[in-house]
PDB file of N, CA and C in Angstrom:
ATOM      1  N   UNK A   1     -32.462  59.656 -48.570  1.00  0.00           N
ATOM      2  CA  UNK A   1     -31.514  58.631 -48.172  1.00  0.00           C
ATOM      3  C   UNK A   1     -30.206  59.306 -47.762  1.00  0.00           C
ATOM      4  N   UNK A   2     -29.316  58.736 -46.243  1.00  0.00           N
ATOM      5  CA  UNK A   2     -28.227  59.510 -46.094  1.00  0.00           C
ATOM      6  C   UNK A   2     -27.239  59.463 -47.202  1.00  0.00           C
ATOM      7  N   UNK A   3     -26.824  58.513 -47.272  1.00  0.00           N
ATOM      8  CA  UNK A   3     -25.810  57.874 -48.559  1.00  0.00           C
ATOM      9  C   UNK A   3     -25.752  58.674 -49.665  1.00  0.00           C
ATOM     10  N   UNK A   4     -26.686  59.081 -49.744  1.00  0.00           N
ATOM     11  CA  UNK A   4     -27.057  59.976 -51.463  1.00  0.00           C
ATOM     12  C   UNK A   4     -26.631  61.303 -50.674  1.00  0.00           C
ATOM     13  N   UNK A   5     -27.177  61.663 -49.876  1.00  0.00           N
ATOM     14  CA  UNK A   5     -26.929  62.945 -49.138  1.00  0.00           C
ATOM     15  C   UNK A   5     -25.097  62.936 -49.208  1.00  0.00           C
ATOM     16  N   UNK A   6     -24.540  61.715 -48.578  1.00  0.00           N
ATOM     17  CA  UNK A   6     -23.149  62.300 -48.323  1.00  0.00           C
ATOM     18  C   UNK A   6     -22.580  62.329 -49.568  1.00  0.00           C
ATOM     19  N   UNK A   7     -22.759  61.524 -50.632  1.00  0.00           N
ATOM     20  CA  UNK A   7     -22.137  61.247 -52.057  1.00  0.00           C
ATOM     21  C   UNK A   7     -22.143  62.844 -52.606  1.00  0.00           C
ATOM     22  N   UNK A   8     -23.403  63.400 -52.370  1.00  0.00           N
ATOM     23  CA  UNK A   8     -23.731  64.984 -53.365  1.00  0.00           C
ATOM     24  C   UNK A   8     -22.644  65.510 -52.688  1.00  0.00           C
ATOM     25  N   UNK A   9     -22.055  65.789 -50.995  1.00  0.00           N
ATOM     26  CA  UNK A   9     -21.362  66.373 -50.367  1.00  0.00           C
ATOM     27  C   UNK A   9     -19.976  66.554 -50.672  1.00  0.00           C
ATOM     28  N   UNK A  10     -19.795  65.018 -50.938  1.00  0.00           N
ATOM     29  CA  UNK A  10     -18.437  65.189 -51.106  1.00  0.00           C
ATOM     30  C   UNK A  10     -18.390  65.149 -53.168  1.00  0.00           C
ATOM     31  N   UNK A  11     -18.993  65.212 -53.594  1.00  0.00           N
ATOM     32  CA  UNK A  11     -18.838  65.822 -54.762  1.00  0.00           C
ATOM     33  C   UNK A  11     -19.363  67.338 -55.457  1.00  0.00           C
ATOM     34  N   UNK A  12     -19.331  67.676 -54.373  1.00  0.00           N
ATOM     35  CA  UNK A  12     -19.165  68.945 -54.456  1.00  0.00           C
ATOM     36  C   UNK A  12     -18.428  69.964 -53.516  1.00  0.00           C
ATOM     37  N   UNK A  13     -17.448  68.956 -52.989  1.00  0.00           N
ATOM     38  CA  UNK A  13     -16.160  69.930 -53.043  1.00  0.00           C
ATOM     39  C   UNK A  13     -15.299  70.121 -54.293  1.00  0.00           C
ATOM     40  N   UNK A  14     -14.388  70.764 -53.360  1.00  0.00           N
ATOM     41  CA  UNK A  14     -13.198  70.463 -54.950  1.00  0.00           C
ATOM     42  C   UNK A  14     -12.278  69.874 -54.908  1.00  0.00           C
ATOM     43  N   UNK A  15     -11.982  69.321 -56.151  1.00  0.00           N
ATOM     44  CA  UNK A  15     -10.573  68.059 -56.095  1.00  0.00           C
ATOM     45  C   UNK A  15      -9.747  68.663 -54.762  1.00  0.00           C
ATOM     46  N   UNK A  16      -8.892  69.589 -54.927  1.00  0.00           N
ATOM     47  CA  UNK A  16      -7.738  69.793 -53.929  1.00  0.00           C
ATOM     48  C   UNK A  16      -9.220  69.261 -52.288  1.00  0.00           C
ATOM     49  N   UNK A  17      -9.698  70.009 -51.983  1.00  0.00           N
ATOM     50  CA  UNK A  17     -10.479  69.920 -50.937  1.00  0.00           C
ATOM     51  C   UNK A  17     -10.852  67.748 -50.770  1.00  0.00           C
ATOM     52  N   UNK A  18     -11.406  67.305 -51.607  1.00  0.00           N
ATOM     53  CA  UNK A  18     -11.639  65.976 -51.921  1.00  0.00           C
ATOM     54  C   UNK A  18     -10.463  65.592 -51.049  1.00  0.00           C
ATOM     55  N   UNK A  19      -9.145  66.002 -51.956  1.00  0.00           N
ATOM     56  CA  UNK A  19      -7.513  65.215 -51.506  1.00  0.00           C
ATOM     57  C   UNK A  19      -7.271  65.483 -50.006  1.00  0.00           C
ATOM     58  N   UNK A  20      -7.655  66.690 -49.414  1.00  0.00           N
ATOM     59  CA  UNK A  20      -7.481  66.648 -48.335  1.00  0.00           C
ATOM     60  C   UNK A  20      -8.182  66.045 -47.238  1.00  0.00           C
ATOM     61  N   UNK A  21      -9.486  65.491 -47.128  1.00  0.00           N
ATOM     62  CA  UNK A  21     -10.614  64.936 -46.571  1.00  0.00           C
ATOM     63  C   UNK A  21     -10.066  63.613 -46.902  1.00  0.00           C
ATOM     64  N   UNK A  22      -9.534  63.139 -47.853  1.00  0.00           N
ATOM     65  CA  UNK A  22      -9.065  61.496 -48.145  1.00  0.00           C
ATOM     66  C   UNK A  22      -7.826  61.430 -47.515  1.00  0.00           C
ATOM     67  N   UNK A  23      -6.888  62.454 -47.044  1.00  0.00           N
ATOM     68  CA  UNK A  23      -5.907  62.126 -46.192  1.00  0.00           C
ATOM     69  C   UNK A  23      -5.656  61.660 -44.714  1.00  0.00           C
ATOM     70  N   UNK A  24      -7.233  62.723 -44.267  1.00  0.00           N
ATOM     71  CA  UNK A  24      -7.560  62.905 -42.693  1.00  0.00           C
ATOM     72  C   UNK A  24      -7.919  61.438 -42.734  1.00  0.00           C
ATOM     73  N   UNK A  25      -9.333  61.145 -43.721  1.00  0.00           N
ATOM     74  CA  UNK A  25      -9.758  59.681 -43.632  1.00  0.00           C
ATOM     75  C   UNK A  25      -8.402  58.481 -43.238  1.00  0.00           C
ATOM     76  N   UNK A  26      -7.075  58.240 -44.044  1.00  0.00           N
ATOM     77  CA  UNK A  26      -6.484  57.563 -44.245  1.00  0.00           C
ATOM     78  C   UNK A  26      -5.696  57.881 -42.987  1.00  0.00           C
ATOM     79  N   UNK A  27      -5.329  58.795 -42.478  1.00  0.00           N
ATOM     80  CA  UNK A  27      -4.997  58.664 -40.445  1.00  0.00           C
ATOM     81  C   UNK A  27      -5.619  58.081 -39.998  1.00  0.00           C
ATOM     82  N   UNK A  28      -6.757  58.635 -39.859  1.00  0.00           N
ATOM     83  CA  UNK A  28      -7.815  57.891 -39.044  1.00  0.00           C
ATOM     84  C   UNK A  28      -8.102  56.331 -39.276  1.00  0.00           C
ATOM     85  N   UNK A  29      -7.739  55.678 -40.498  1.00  0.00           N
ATOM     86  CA  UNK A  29      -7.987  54.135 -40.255  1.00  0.00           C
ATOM     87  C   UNK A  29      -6.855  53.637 -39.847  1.00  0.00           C
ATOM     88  N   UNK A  30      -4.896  54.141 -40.345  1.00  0.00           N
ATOM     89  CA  UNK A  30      -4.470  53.810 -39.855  1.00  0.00           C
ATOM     90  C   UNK A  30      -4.260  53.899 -38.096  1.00  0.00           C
ATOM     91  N   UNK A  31      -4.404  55.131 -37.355  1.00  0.00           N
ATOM     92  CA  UNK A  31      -5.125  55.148 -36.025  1.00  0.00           C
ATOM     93  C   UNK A  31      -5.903  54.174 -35.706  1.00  0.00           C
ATOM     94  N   UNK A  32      -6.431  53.487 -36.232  1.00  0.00           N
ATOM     95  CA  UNK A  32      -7.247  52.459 -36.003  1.00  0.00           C
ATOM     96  C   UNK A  32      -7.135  51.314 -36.277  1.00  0.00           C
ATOM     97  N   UNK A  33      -5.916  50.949 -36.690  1.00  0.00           N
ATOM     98  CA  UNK A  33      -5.189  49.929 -36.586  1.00  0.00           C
ATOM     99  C   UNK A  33      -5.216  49.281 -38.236  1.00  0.00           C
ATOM    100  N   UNK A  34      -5.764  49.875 -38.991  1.00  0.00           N
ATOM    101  CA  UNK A  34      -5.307  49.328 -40.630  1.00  0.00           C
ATOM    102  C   UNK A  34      -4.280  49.461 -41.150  1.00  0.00           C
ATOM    103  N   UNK A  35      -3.892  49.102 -42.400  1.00  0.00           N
ATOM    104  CA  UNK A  35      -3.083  48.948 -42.833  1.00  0.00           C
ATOM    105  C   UNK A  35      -2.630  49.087 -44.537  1.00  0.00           C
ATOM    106  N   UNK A  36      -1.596  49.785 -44.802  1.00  0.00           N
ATOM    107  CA  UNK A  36      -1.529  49.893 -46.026  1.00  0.00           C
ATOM    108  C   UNK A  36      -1.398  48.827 -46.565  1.00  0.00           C
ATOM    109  N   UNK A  37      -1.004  47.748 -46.189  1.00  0.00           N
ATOM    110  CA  UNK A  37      -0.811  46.171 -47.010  1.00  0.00           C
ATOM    111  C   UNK A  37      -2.665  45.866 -47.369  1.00  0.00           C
ATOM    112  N   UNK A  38      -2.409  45.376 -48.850  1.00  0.00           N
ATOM    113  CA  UNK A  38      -3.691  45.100 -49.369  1.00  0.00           C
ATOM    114  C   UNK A  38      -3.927  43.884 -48.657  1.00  0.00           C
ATOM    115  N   UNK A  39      -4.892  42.882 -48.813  1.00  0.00           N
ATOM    116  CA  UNK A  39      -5.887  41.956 -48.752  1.00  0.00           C
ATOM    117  C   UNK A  39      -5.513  41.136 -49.677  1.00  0.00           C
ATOM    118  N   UNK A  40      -4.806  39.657 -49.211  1.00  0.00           N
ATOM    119  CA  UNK A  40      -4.654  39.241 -49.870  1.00  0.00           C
ATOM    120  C   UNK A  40      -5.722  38.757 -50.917  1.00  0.00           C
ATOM    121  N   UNK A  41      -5.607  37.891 -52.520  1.00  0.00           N
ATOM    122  CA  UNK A  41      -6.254  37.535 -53.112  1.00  0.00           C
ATOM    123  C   UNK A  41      -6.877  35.819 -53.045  1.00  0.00           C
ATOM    124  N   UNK A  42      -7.784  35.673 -52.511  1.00  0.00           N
ATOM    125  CA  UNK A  42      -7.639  34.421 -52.118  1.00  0.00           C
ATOM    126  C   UNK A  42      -7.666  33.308 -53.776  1.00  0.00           C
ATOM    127  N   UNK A  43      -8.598  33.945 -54.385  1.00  0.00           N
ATOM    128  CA  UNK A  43      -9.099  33.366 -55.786  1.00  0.00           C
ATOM    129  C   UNK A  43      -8.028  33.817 -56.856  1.00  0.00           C
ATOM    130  N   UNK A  44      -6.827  34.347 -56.856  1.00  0.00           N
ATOM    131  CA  UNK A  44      -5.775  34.232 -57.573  1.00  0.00           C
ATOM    132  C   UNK A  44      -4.758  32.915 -57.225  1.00  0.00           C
ATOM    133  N   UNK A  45      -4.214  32.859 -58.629  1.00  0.00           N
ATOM    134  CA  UNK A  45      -4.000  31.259 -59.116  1.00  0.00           C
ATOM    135  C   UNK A  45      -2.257  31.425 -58.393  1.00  0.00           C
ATOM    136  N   UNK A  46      -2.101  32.570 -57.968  1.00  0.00           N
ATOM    137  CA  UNK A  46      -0.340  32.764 -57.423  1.00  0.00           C
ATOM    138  C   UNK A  46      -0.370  33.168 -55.898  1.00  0.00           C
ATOM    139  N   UNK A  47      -1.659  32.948 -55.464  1.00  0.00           N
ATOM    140  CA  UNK A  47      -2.058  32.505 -53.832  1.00  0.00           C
ATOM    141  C   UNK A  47      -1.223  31.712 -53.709  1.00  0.00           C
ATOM    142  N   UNK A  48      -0.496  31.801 -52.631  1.00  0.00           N
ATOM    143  CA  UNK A  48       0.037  30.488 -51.749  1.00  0.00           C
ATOM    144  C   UNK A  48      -0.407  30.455 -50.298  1.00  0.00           C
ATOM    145  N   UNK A  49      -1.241  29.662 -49.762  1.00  0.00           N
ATOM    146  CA  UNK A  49      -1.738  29.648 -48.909  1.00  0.00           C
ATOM    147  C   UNK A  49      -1.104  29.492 -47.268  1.00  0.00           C
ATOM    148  N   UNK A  50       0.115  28.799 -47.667  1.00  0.00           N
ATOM    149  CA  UNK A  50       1.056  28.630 -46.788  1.00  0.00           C
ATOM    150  C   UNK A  50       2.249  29.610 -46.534  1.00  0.00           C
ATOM    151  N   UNK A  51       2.210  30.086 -47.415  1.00  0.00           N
ATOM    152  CA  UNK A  51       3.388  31.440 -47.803  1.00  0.00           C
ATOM    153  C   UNK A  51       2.379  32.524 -46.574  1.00  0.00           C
ATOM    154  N   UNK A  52       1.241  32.968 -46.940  1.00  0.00           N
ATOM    155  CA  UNK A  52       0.850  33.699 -46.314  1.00  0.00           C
ATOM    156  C   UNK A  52       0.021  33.882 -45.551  1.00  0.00           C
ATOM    157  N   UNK A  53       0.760  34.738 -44.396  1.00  0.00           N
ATOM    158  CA  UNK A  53      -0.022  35.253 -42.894  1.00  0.00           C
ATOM    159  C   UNK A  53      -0.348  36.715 -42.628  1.00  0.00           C
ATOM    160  N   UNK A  54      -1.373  36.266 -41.493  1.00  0.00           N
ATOM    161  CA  UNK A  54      -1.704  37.513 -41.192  1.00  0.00           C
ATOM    162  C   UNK A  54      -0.962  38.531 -40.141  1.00  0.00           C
ATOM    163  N   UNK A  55      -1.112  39.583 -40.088  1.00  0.00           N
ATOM    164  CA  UNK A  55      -0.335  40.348 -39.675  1.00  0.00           C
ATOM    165  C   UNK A  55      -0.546  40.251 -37.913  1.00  0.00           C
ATOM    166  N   UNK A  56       0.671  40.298 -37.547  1.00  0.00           N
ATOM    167  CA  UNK A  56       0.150  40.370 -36.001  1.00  0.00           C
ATOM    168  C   UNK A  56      -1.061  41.479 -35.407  1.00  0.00           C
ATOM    169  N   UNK A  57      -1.136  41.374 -34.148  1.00  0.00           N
ATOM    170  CA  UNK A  57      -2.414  42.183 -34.072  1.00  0.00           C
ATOM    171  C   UNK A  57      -1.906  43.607 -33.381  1.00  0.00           C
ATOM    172  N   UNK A  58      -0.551  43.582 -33.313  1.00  0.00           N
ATOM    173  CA  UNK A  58      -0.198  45.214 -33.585  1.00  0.00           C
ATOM    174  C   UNK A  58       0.478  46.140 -34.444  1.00  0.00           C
ATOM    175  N   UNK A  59       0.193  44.814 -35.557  1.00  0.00           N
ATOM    176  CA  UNK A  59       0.091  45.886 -36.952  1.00  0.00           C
ATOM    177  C   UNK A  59       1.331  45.376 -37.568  1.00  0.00           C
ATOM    178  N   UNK A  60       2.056  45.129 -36.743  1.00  0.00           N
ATOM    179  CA  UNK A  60       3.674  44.922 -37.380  1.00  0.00           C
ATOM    180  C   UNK A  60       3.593  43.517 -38.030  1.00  0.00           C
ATOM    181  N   UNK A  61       4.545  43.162 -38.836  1.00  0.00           N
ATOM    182  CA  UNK A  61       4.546  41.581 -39.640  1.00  0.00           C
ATOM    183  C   UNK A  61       5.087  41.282 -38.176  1.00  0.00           C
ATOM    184  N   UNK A  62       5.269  39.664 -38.222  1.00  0.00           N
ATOM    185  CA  UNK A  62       5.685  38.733 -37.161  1.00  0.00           C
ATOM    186  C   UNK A  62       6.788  38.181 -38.139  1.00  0.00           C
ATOM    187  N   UNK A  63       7.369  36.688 -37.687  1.00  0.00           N
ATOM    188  CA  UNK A  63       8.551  36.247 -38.454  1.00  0.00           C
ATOM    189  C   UNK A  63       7.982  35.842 -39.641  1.00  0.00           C
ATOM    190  N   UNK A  64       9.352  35.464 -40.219  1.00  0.00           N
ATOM    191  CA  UNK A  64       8.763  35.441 -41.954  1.00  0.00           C
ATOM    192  C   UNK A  64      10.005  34.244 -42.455  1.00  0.00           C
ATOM    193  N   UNK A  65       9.751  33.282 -42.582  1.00  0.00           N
ATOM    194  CA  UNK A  65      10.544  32.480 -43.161  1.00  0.00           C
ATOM    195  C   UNK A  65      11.621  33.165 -44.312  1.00  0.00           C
ATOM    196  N   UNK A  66      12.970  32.757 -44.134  1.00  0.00           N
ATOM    197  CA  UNK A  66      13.504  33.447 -45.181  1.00  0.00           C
ATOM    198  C   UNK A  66      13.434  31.540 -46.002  1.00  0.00           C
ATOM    199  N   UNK A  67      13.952  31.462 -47.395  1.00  0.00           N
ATOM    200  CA  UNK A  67      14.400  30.657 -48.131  1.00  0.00           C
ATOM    201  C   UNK A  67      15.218  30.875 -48.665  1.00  0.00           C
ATOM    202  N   UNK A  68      16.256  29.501 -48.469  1.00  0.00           N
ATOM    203  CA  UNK A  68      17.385  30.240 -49.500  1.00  0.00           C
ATOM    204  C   UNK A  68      17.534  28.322 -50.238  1.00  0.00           C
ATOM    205  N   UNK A  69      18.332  29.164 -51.081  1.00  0.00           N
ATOM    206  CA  UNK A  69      17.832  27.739 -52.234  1.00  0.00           C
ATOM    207  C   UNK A  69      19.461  27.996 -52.743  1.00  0.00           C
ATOM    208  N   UNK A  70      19.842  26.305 -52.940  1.00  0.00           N
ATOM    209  CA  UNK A  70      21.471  26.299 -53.031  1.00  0.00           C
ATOM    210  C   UNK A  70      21.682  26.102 -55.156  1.00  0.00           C
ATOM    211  N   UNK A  71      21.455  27.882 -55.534  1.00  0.00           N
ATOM    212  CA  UNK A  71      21.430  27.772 -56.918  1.00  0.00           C
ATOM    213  C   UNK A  71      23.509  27.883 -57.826  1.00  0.00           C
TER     214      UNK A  71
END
């Protein structure tokens, strides 16, 4: 099976070597348009569904409501 093949591969480099192969990886998705912002949680109880959007489609946030509340 490949999967098993690549798993033995990359565990048998070495940590420092590991860290560096997980860096190249993490260019390469942002190159590809990902993003360090997680995913929101949809099934957490502090979801607000209206609060939150998705990111424009070149990566950058779009506008963002400010609130200001007369405390």
């Amino acid at each position: 099976m490949e999967t098993s093949d690549e798993w033995r591969e990359w565990y048998l480099l070495s940590p420092a070597e590991r860290y560096r192969r997980s860096q190249e990886m993490w260019h390469d998705f942002l190159l590809l348009g990902g993003s360090y912002d997680p995913e929101p949680d949809h099934q957490s109880p502090f979801f607000d569904a209206e609060e939150w959007r998705r990111l424009s489609s070149d990566g950058r946030p779009g506008l963002r409501v400010v609130r200001r509340c007369g405390i």
